[in-house]
Protein backbone atom coordinates (compact mmCIF):
# COMPACT_ATOMS: atom_id res chain seq x y z
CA UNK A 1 0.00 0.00 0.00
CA UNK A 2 1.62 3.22 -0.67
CA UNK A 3 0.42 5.39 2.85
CA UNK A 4 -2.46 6.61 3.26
CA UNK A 5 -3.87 6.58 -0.46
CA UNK A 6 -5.04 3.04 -1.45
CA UNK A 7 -6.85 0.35 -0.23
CA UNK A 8 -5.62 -3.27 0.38
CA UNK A 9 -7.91 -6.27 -0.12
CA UNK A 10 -6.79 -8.87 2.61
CA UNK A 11 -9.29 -11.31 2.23
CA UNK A 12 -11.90 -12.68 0.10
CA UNK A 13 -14.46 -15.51 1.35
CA UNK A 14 -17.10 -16.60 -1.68
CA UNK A 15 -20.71 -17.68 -0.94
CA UNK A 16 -21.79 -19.13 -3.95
CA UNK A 17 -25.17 -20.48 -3.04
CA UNK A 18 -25.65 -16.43 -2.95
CA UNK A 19 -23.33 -15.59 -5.91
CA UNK A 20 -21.90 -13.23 -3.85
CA UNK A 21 -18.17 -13.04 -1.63
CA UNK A 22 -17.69 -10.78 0.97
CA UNK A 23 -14.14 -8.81 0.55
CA UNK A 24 -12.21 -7.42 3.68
CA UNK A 25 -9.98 -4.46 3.00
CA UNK A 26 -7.06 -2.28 5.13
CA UNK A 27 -5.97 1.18 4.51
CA UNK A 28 -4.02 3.65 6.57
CA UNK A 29 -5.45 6.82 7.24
CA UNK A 30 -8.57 8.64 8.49
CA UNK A 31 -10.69 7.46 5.86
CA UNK A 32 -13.56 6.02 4.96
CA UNK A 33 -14.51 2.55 3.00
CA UNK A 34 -16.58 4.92 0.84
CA UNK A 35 -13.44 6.88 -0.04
CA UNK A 36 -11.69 4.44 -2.23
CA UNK A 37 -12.90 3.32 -5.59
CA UNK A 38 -14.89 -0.13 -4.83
CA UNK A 39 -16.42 -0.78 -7.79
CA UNK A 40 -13.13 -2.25 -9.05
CA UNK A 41 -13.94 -5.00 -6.96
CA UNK A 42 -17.02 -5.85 -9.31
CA UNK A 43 -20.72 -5.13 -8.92
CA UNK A 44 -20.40 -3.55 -5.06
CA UNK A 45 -23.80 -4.62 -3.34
CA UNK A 46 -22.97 -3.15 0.37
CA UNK A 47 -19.92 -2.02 1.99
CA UNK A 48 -19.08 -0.76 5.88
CA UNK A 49 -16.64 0.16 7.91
CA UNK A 50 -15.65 -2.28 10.51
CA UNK A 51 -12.63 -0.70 12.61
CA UNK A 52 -11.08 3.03 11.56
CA UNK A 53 -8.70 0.92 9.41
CA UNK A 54 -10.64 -1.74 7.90
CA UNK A 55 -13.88 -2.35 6.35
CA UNK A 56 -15.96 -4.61 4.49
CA UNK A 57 -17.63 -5.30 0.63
CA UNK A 58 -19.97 -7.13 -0.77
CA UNK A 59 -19.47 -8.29 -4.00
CA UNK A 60 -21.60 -9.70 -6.85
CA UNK A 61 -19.44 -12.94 -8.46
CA UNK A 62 -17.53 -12.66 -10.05
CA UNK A 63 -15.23 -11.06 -7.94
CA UNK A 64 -12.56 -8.64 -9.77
CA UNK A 65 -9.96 -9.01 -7.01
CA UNK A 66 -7.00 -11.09 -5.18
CA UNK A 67 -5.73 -10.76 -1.86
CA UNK A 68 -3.02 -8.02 -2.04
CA UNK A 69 -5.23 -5.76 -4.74
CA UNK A 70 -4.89 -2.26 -4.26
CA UNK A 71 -7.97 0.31 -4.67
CA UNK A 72 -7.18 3.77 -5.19
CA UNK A 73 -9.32 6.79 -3.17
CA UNK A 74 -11.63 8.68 -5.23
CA UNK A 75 -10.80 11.71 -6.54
CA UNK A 76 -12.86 13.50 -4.33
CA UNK A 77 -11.80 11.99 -1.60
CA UNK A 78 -8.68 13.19 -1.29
């Protein structure tokens, strides 16, 4: 992760009698989940913030990500 700009996915668990995996990220930073630029993860169906570091998505499968993917904040978010 380069600081306190990007996103880090650290895990991904699939639940494919829902078509959907759940996908844990990390930043650095006062931010927000909503800051950084989910929908390269695929079709986001919810995301929250679980600690002031980490945070949650909910992805549609297929799932556009690997652990160690890095998202990028949003423009405006910076």
């Amino acid at each position: 992760m380069k600081g306190e700009v990007e996103a880090a996915v650290v895990s991904i668990r699939e639940n494919t009698q829902e078509g959907t995996a759940r996908i844990n990220l990390r930043w650095e930073g006062t931010h927000q989940i909503s800051d950084f630029a989910l929908d390269k993860l695929g079709k986001v169906l919810n995301s929250e913030g679980e600690t002031e570091h980490s945070g949650w998505a909910i992805v549609e499968l297929p799932v556009q990500a690997s652990v160690g993917k890095v998202l990028p904040l949003l423009k405006e978010a910076k």
